[in-house]
C-alpha atoms as a PDB file:
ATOM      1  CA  UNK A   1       0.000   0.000   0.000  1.00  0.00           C
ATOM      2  CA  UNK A   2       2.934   2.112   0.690  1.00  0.00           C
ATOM      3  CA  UNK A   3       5.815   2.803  -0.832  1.00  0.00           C
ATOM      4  CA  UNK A   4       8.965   2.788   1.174  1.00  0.00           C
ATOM      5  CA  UNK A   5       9.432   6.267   1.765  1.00  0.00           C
ATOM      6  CA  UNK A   6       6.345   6.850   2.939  1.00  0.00           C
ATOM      7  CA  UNK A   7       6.120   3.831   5.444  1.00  0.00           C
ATOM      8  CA  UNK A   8       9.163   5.537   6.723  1.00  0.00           C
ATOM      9  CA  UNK A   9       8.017   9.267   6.789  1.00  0.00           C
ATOM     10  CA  UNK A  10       4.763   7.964   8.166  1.00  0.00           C
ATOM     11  CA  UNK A  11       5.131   8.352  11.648  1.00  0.00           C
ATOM     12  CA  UNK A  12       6.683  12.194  10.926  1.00  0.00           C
ATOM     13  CA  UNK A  13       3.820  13.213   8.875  1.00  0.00           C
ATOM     14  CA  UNK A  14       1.845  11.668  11.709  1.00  0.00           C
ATOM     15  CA  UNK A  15       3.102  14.020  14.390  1.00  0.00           C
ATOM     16  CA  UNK A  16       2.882  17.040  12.434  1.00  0.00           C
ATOM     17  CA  UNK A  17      -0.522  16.535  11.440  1.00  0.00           C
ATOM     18  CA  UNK A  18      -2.104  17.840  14.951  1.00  0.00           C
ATOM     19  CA  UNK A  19      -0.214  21.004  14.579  1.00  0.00           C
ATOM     20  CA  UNK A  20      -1.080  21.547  11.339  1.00  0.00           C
ATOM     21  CA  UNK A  21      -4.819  20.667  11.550  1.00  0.00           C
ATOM     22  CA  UNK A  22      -4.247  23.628  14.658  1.00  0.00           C
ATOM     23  CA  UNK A  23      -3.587  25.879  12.581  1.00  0.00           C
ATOM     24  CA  UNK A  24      -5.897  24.982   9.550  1.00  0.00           C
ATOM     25  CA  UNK A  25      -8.796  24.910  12.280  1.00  0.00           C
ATOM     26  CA  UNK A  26      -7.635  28.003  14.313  1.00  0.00           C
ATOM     27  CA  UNK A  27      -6.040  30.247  11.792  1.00  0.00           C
ATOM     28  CA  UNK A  28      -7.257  29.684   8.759  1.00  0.00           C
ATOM     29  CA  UNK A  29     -10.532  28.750   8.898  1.00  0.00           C
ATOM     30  CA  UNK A  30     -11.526  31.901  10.389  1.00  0.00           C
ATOM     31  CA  UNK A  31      -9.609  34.094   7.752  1.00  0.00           C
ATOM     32  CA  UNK A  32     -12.974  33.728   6.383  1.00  0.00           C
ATOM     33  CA  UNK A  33     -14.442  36.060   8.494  1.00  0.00           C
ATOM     34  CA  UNK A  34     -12.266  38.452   7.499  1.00  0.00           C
ATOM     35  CA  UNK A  35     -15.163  39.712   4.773  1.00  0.00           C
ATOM     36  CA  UNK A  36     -17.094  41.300   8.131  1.00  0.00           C
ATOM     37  CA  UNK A  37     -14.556  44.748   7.761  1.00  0.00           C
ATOM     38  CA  UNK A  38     -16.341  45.248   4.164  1.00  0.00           C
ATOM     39  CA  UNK A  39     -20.067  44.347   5.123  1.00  0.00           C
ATOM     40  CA  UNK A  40     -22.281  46.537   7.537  1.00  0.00           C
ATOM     41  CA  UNK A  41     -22.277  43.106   9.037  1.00  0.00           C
ATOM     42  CA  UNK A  42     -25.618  42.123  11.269  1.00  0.00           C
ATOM     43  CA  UNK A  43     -25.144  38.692  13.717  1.00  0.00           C
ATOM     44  CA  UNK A  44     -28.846  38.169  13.063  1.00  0.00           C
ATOM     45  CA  UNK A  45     -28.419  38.241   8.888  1.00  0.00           C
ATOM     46  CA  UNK A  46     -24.798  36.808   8.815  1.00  0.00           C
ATOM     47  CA  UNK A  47     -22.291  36.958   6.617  1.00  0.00           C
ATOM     48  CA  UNK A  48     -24.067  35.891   3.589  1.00  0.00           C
ATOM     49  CA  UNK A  49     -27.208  38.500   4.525  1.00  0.00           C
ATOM     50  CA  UNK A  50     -25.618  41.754   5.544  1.00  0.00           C
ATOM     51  CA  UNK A  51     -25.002  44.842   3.362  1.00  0.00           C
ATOM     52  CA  UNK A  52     -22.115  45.282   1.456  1.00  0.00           C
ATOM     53  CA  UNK A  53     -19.924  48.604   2.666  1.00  0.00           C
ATOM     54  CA  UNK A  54     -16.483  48.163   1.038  1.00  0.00           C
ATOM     55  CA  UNK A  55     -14.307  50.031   2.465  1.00  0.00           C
ATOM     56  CA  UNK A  56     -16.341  52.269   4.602  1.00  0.00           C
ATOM     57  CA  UNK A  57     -15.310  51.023   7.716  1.00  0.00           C
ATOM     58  CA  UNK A  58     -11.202  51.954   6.728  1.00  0.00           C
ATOM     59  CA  UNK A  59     -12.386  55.684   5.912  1.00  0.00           C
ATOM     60  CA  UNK A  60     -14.081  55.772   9.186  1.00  0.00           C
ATOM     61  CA  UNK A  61     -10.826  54.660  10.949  1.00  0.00           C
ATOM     62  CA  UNK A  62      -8.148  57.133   9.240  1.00  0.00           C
ATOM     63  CA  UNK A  63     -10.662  59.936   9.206  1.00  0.00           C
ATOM     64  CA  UNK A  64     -11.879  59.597  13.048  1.00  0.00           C
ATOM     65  CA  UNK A  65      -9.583  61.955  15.770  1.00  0.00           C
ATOM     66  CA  UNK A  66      -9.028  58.642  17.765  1.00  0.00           C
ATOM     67  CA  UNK A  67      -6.762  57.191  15.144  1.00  0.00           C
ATOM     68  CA  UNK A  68      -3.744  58.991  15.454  1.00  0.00           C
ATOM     69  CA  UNK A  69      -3.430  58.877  19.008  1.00  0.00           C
ATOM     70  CA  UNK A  70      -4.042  54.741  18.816  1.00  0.00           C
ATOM     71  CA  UNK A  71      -1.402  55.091  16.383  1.00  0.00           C
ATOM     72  CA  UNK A  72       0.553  57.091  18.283  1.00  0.00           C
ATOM     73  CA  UNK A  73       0.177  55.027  21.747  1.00  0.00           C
ATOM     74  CA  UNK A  74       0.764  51.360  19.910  1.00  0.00           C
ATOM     75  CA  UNK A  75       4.139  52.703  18.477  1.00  0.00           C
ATOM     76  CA  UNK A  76       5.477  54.056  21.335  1.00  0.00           C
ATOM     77  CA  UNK A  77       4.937  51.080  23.184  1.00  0.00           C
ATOM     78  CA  UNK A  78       6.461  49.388  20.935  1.00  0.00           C
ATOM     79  CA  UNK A  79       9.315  51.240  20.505  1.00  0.00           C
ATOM     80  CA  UNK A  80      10.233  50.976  24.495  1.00  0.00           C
ATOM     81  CA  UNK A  81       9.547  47.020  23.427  1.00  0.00           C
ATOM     82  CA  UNK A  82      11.557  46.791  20.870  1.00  0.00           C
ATOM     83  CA  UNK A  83      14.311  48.762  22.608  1.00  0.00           C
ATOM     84  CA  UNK A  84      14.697  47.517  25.942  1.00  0.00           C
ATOM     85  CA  UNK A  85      12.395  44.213  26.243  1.00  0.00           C
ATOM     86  CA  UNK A  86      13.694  42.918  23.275  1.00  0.00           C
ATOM     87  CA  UNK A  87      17.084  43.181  23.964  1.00  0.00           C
ATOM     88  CA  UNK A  88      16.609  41.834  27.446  1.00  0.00           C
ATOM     89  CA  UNK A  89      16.460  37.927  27.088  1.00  0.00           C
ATOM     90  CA  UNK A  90      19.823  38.117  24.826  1.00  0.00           C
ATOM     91  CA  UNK A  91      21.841  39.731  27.825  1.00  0.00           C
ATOM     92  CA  UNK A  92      20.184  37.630  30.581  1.00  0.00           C
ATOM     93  CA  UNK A  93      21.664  34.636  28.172  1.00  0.00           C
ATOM     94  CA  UNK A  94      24.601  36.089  28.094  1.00  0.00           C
ATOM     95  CA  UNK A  95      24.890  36.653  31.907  1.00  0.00           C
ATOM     96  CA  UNK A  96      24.247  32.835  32.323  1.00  0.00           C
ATOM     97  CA  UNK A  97      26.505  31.466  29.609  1.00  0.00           C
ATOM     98  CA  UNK A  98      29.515  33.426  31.644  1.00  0.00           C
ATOM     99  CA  UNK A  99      28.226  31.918  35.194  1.00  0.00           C
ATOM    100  CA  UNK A 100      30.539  28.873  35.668  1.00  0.00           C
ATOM    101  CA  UNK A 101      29.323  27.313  39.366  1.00  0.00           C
ATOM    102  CA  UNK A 102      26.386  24.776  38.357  1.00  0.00           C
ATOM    103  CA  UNK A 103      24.100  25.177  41.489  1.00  0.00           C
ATOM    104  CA  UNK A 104      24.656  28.831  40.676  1.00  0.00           C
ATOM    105  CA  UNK A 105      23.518  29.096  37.612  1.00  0.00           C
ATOM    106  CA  UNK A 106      20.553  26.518  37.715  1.00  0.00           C
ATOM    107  CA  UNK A 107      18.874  28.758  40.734  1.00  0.00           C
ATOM    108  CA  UNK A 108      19.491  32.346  38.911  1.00  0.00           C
ATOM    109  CA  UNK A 109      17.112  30.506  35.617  1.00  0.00           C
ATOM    110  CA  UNK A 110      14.744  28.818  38.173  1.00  0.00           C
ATOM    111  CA  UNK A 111      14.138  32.191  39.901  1.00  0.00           C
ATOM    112  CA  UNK A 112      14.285  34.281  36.371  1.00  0.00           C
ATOM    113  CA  UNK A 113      11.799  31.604  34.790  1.00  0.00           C
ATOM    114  CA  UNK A 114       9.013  31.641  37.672  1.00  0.00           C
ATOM    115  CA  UNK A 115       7.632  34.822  36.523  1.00  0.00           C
ATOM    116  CA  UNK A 116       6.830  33.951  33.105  1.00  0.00           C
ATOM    117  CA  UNK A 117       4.175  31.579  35.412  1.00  0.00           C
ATOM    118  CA  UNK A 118       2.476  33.875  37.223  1.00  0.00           C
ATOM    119  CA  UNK A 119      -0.583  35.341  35.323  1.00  0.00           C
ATOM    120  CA  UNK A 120      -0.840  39.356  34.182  1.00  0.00           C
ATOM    121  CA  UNK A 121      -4.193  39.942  36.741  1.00  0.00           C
ATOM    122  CA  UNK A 122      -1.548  38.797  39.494  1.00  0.00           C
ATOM    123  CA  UNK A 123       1.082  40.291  37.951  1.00  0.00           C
ATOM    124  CA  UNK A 124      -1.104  44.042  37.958  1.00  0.00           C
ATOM    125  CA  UNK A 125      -3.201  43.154  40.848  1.00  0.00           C
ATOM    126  CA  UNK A 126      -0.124  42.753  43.305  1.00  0.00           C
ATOM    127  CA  UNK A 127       1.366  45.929  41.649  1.00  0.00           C
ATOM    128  CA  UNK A 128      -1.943  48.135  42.766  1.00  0.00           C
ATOM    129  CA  UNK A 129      -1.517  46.477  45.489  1.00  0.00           C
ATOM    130  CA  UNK A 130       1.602  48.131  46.195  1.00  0.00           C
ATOM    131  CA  UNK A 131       0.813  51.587  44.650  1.00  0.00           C
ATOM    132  CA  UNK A 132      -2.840  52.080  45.342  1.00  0.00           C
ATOM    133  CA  UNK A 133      -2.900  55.983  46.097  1.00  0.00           C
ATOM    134  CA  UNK A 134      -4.720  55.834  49.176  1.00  0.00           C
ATOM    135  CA  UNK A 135      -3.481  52.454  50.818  1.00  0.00           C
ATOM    136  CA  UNK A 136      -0.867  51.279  49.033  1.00  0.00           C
ATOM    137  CA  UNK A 137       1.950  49.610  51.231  1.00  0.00           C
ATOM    138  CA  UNK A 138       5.060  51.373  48.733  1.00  0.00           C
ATOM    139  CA  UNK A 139       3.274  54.912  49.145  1.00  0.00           C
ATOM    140  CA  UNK A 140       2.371  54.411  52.808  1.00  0.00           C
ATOM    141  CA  UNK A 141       5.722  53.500  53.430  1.00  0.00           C
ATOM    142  CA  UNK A 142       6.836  56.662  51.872  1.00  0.00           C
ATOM    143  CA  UNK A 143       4.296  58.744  53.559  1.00  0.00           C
ATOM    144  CA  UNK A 144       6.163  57.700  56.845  1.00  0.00           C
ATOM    145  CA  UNK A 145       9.316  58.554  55.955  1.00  0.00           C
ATOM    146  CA  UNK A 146       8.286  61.719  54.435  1.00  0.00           C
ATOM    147  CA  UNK A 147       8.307  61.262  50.944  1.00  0.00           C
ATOM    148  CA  UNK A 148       5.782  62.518  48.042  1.00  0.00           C
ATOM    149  CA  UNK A 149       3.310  59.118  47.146  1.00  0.00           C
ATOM    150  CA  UNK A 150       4.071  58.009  43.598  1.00  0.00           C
ATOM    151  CA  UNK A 151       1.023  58.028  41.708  1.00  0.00           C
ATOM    152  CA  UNK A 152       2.067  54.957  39.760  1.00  0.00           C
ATOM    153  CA  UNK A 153      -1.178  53.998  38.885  1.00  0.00           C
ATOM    154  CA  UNK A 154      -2.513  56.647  38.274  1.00  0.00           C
ATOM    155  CA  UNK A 155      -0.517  59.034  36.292  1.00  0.00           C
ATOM    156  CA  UNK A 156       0.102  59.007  33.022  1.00  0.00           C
ATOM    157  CA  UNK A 157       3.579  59.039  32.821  1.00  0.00           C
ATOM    158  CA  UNK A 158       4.058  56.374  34.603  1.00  0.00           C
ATOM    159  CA  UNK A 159       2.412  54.088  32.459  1.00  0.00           C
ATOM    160  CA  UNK A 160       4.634  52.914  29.621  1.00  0.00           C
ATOM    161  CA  UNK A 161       7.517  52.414  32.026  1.00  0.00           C
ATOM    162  CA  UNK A 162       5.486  50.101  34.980  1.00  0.00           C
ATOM    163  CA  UNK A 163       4.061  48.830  31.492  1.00  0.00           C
ATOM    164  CA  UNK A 164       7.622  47.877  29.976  1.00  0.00           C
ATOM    165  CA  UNK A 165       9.425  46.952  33.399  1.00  0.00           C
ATOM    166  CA  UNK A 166       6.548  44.238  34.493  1.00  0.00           C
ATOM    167  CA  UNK A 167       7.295  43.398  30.557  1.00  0.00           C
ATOM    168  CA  UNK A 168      10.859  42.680  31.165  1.00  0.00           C
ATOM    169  CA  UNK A 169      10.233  40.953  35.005  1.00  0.00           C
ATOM    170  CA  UNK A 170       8.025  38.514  33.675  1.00  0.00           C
ATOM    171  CA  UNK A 171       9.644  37.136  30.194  1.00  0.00           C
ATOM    172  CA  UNK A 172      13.274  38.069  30.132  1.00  0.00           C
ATOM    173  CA  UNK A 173      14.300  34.727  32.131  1.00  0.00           C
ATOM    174  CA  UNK A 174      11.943  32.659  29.567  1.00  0.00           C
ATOM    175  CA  UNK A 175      13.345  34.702  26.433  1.00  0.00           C
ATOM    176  CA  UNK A 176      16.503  33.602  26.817  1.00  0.00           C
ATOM    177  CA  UNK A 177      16.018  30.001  26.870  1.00  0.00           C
ATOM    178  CA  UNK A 178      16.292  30.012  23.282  1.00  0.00           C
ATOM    179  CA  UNK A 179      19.476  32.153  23.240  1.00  0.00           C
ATOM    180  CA  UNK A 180      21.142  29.813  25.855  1.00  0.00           C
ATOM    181  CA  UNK A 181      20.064  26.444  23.841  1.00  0.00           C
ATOM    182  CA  UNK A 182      21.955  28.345  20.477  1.00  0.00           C
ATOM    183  CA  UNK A 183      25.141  28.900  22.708  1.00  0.00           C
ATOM    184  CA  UNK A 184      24.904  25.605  23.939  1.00  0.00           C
ATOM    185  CA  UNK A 185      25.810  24.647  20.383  1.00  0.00           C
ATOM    186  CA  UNK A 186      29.251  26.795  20.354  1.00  0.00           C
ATOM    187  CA  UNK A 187      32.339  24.558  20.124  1.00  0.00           C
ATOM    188  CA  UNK A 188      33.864  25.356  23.417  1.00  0.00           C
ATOM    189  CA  UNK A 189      37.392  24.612  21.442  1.00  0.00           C
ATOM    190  CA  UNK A 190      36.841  27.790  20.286  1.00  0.00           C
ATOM    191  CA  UNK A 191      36.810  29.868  23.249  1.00  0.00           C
ATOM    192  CA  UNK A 192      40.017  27.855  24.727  1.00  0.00           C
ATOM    193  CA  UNK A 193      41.601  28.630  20.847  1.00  0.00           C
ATOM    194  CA  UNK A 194      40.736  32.623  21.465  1.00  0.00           C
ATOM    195  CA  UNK A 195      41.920  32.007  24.962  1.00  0.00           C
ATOM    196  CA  UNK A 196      45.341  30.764  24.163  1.00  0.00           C
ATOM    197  CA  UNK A 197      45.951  33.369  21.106  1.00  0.00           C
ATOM    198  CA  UNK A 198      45.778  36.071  24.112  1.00  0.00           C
ATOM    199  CA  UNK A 199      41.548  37.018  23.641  1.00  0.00           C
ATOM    200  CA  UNK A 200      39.769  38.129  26.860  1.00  0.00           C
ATOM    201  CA  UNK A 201      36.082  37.504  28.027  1.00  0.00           C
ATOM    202  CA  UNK A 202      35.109  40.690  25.953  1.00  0.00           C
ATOM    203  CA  UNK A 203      36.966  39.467  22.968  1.00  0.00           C
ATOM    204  CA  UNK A 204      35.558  35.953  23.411  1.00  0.00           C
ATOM    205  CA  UNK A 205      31.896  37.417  23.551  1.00  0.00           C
ATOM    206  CA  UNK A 206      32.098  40.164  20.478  1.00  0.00           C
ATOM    207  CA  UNK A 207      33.517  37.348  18.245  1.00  0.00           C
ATOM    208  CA  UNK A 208      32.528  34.019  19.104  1.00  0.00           C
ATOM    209  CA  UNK A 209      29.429  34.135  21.286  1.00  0.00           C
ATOM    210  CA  UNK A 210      27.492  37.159  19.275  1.00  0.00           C
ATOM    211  CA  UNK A 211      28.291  35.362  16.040  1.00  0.00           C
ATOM    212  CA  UNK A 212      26.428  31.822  17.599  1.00  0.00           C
ATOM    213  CA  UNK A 213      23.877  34.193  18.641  1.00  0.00           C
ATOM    214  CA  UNK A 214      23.146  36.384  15.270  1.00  0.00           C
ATOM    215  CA  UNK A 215      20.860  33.881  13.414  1.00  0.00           C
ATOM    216  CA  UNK A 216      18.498  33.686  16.283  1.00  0.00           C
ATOM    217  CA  UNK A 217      18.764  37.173  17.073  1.00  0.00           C
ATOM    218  CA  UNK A 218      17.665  37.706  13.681  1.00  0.00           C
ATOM    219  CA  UNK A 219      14.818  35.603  13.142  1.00  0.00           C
ATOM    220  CA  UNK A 220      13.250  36.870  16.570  1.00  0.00           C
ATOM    221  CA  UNK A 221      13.631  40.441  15.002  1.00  0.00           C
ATOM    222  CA  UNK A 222      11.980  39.314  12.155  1.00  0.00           C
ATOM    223  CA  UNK A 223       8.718  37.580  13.827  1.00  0.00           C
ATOM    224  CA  UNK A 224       8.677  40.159  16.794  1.00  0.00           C
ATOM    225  CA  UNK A 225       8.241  43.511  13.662  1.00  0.00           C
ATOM    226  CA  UNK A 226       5.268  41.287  12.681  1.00  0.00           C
ATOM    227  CA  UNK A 227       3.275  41.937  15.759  1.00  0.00           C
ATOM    228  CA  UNK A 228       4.388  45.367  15.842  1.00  0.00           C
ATOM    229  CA  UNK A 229       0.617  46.540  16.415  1.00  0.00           C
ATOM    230  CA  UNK A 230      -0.069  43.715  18.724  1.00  0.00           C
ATOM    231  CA  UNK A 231       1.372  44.484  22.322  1.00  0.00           C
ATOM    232  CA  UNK A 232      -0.932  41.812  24.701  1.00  0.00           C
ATOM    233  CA  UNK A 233      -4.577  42.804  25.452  1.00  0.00           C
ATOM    234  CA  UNK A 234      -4.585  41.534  29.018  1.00  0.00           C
ATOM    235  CA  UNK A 235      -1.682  43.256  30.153  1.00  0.00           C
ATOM    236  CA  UNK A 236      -2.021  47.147  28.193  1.00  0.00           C
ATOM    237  CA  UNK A 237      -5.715  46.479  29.748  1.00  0.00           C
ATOM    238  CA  UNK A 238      -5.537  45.640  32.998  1.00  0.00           C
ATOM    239  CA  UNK A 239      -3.284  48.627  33.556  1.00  0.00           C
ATOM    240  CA  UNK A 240      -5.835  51.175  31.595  1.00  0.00           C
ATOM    241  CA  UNK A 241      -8.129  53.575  34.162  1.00  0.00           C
ATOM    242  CA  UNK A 242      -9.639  56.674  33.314  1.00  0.00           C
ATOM    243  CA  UNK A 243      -6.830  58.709  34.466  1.00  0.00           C
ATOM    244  CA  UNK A 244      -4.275  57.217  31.779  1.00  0.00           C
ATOM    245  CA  UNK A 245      -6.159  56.499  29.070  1.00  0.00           C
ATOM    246  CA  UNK A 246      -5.303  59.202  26.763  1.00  0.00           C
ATOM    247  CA  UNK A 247      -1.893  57.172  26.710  1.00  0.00           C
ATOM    248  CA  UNK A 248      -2.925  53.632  27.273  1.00  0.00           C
ATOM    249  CA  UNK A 249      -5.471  53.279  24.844  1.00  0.00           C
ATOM    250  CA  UNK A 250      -3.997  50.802  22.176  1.00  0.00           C
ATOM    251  CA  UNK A 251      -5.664  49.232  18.880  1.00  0.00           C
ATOM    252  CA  UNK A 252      -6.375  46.099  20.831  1.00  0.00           C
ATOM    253  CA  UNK A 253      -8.302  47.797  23.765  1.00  0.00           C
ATOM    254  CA  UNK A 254      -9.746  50.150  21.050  1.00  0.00           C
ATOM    255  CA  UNK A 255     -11.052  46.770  19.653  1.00  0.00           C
ATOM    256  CA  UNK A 256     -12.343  45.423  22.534  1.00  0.00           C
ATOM    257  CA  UNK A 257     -14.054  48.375  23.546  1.00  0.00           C
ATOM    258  CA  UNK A 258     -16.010  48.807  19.834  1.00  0.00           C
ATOM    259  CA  UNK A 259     -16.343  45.292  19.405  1.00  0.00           C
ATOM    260  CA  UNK A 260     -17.563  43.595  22.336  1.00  0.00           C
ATOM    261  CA  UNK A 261     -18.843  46.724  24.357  1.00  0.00           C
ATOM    262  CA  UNK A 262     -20.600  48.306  21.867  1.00  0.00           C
ATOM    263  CA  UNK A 263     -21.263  45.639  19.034  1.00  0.00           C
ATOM    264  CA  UNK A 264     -19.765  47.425  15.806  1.00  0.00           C
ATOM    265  CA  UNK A 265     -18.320  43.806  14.859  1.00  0.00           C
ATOM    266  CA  UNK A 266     -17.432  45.098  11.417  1.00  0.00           C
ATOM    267  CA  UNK A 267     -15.904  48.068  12.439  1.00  0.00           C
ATOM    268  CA  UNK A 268     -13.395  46.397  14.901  1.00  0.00           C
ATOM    269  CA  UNK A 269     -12.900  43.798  12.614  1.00  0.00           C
ATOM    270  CA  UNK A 270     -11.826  46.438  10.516  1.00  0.00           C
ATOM    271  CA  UNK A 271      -8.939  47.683  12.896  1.00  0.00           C
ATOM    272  CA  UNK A 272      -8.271  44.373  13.343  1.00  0.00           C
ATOM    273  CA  UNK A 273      -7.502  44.175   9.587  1.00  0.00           C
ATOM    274  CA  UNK A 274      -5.232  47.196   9.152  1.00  0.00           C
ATOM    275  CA  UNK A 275      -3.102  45.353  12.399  1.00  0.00           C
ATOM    276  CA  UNK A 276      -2.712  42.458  10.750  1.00  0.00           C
ATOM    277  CA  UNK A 277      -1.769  44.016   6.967  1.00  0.00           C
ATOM    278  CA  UNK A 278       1.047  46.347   8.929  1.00  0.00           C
ATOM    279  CA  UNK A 279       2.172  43.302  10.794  1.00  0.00           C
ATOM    280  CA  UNK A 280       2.477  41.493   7.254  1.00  0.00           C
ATOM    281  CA  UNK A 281       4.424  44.325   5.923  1.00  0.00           C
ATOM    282  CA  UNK A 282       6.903  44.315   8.566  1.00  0.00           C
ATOM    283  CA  UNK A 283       7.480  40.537   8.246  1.00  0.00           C
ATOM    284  CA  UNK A 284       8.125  41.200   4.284  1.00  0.00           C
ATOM    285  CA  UNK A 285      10.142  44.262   4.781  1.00  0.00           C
ATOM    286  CA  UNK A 286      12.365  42.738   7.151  1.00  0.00           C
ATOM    287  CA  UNK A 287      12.815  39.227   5.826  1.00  0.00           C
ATOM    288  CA  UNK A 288      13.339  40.836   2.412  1.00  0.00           C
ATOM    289  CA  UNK A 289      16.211  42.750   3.993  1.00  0.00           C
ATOM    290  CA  UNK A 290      18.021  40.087   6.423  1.00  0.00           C
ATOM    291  CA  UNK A 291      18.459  38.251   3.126  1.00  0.00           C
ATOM    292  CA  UNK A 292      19.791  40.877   1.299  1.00  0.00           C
ATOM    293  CA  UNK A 293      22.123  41.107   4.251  1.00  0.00           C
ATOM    294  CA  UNK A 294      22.983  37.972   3.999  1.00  0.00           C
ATOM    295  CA  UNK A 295      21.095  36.646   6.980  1.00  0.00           C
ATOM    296  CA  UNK A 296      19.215  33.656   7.447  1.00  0.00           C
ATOM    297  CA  UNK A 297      15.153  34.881   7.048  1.00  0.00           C
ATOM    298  CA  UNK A 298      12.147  33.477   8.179  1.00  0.00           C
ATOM    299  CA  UNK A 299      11.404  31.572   4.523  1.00  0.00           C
END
């Protein structure tokens, strides 16, 4: 019945199947509703029922006041991702990889994992805890020593930066298992061959462990530009009050909030849309140039 490659590939094709019918079921199967952003779409006439708009729903985002600051707020979080978050996991790895005591270094990644565990309503929940204006135990604590409370939670300014650190605190130490598992891979020959031609640790880590780590580095670049617009909807909104909105509002609260709140399904599908097609772009862009570059892209 089969032929011999295939009685040998069998069992491969086997395992991949339930991650590929995954994504079939949960990705692209629902692509189809996709055609809700161009229909003044009704849940009691359906897809197949509702009016035809075209592209309505995209004027109504770029010409509405509310775009440019959801613009405006995804980007800039972003940005502080992309800058400092990003970077993180790559320089916890390369703390670890220089930590030679075993014990050591196993309970410094046991402690720097556990936070990737603990949910984001815990996460925020202990942090107001902490902060709450009136009976926070951080601001009380500074009330008795004299100090001005720190409206953490409260002021604006605060928010991208509580936003970015609890960012950092809770994946850094997971981020960088990948990192570690690519220097894993590094000939240690090579380090005792820079070692005995007179290299230091600095030396060592510019051009040997970088290098091991560029290909990763790059392909995490690539994937993390394509959710560029996508920043976590639990976290950005569990943070979000009244008082900070004017900088916490992001597309994916924006879409909650039109969506779900006030049932204009094809408008947030809309916005959810113009996410995705940026996100796309980015992926594209940046693949397109790593190769040109020379580097290892996505595909």
């Amino acid at each position: 019945m089969f032929s011999g490659y295939w009685r040998r590939a069998f069992p491969i094709y086997l395992m991949v199947f339930p991650g590929l019918l995954f994504f079939i079921v949960f990705k692209y199967v629902p692509m189809f509703g996709i055609l809700i952003a161009f229909l003044d779409y009704s849940p009691f006439k359906g897809v197949r029922g509702s009016d035809w708009a075209g592209l309505d729903h995209f004027r109504r985002l770029f010409s509405e006041g509310d775009f440019w600051n959801l613009l405006q707020n995804t980007l800039m979080l972003n940005v502080l991702d992309v800058l400092f978050y990003f970077p993180a996991p790559i320089l916890v790895a390369l703390l670890l990889n220089e930590v030679r005591v075993k014990w050591f270094k196993g309970t410094v990644q046991t402690i720097l994992y556990a936070p990737n565990f603990i949910s984001w309503v815990v996460i925020v929940g202990i942090t107001l805890q902490l902060f709450a204006t009136g009976s926070g135990g951080i601001n009380e604590l500074l009330d008795s020593w004299g100090f001005d409370r720190i409206e953490l939670m409260t002021d604006p300014k605060y928010f991208r930066w509580v936003w970015l650190f609890q960012n950092i605190w809770q994946g850094a130490g997971w981020g960088a298992i990948i990192f570690l598992a690519a220097l894993s891979s590094v000939d240690p020959t090579l380090y005792e061959a820079a070692e005995m031609d007179g290299a230091g640790r600095w030396r060592q880590l510019w051009h040997i462990t970088l290098p091991a780590l560029r290909g990763a580095i790059v392909i995490l670049f690539i994937l993390r530009l394509g959710h560029i617009m996508d920043l976590g909807f639990e976290h950005v909104f569990l943070l979000q009050n009244p008082m900070n909105r004017d900088v916490s509002e992001v597309f994916e609260t924006f879409i909650y909030k039109v969506g779900l709140n006030e049932g204009d399904y094809s408008y947030s599908t809309a916005v959810g849309l113009f996410k995705s097609a940026i996100g796309l772009a980015m992926v594209l862009a940046a693949n397109a140039l790593a190769k040109r570059t020379g580097q290892e892209g996505v595909f």
